[in-house]
C-alpha atoms as a PDB file:
ATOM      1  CA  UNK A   1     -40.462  20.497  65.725  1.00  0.00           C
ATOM      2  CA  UNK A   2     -43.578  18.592  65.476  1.00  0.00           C
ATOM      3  CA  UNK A   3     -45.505  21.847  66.532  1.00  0.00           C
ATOM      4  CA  UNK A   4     -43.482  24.019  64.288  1.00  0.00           C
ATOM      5  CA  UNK A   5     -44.912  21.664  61.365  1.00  0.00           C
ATOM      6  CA  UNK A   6     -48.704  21.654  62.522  1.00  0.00           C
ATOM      7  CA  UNK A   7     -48.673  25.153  61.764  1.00  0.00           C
ATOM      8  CA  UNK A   8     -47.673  24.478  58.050  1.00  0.00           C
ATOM      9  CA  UNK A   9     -50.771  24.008  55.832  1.00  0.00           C
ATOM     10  CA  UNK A  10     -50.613  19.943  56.343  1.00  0.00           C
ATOM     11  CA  UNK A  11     -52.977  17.077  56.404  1.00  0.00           C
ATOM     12  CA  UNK A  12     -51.316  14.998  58.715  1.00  0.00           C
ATOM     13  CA  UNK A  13     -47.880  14.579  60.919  1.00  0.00           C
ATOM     14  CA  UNK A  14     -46.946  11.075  62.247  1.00  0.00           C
ATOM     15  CA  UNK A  15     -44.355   9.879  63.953  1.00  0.00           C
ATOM     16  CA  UNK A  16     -42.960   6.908  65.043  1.00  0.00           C
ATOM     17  CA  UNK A  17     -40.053   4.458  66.276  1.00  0.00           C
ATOM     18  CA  UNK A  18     -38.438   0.849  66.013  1.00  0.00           C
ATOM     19  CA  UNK A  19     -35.769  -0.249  68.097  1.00  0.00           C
ATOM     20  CA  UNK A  20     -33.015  -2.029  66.087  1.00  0.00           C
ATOM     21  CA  UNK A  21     -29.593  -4.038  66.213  1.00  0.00           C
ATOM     22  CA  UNK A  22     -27.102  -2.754  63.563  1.00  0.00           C
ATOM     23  CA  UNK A  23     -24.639  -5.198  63.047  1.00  0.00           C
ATOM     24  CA  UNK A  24     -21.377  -5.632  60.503  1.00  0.00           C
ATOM     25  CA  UNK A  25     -20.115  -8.739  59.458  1.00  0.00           C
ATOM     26  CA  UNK A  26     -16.313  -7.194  59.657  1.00  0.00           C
ATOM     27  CA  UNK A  27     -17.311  -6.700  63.758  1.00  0.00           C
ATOM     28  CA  UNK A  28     -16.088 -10.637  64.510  1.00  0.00           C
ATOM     29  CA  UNK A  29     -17.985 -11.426  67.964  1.00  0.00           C
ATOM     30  CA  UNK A  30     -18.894  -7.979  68.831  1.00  0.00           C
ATOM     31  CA  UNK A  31     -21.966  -7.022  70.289  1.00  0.00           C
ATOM     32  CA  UNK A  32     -24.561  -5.429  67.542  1.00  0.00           C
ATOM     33  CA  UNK A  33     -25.200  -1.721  68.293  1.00  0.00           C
ATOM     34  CA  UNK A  34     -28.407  -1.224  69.722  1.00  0.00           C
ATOM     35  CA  UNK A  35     -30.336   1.867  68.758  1.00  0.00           C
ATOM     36  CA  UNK A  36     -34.000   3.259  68.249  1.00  0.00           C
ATOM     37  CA  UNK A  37     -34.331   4.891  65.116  1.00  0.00           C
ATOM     38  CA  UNK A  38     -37.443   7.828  64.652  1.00  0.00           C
ATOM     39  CA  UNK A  39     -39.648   8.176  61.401  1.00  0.00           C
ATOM     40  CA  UNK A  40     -41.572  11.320  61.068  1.00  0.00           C
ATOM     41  CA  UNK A  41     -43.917  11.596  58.348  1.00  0.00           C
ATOM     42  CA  UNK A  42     -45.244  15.271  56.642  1.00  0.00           C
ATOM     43  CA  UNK A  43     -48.613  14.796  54.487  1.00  0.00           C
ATOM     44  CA  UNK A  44     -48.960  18.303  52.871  1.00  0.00           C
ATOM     45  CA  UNK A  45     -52.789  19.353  52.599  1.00  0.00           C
ATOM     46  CA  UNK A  46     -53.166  18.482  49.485  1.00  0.00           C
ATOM     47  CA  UNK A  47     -52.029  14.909  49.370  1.00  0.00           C
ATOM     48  CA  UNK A  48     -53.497  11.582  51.079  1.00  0.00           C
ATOM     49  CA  UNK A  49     -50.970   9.219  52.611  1.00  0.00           C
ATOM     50  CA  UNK A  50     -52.198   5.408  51.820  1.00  0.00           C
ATOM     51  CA  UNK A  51     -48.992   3.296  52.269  1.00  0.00           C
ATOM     52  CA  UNK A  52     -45.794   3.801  54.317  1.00  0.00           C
ATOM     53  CA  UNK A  53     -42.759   1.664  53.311  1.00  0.00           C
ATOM     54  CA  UNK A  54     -40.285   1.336  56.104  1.00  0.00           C
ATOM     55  CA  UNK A  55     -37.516  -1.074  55.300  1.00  0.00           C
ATOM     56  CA  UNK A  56     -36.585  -3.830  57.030  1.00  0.00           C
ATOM     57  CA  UNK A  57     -32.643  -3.721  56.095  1.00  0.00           C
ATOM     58  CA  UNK A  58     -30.990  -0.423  56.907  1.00  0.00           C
ATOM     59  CA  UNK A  59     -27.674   0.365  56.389  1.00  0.00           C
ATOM     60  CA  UNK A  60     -25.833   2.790  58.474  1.00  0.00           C
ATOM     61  CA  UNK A  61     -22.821   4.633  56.647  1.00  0.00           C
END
């Protein structure tokens, strides 16, 4: 995928990962589900990227 995009008229791909817990308050004493979630970022050629806002709460639905 990521080469598929650097053929695309774009100033920049990024990627990146964070492991996280995911955890429910309706779970009791289970375990929180462990997972790493993937960002991938697309700066068309025409644009600058300056900030990146990943949250620090996600919610899984």
């Amino acid at each position: 995928m990521v080469r598929t995009l650097a053929t695309v008229r774009t100033k920049a791909v990024r990627d990146g990962a964070r492991d996280r817990k995911f955890r429910n308050d309706s779970w009791g004493v289970a375990p929180a589900m462990e997972m790493t979630v993937g960002y991938l970022v697309v700066v068309p050629a025409d644009r600058q990227l300056t900030q990146l806002f990943i949250p620090r709460r996600t919610r899984v639905a």
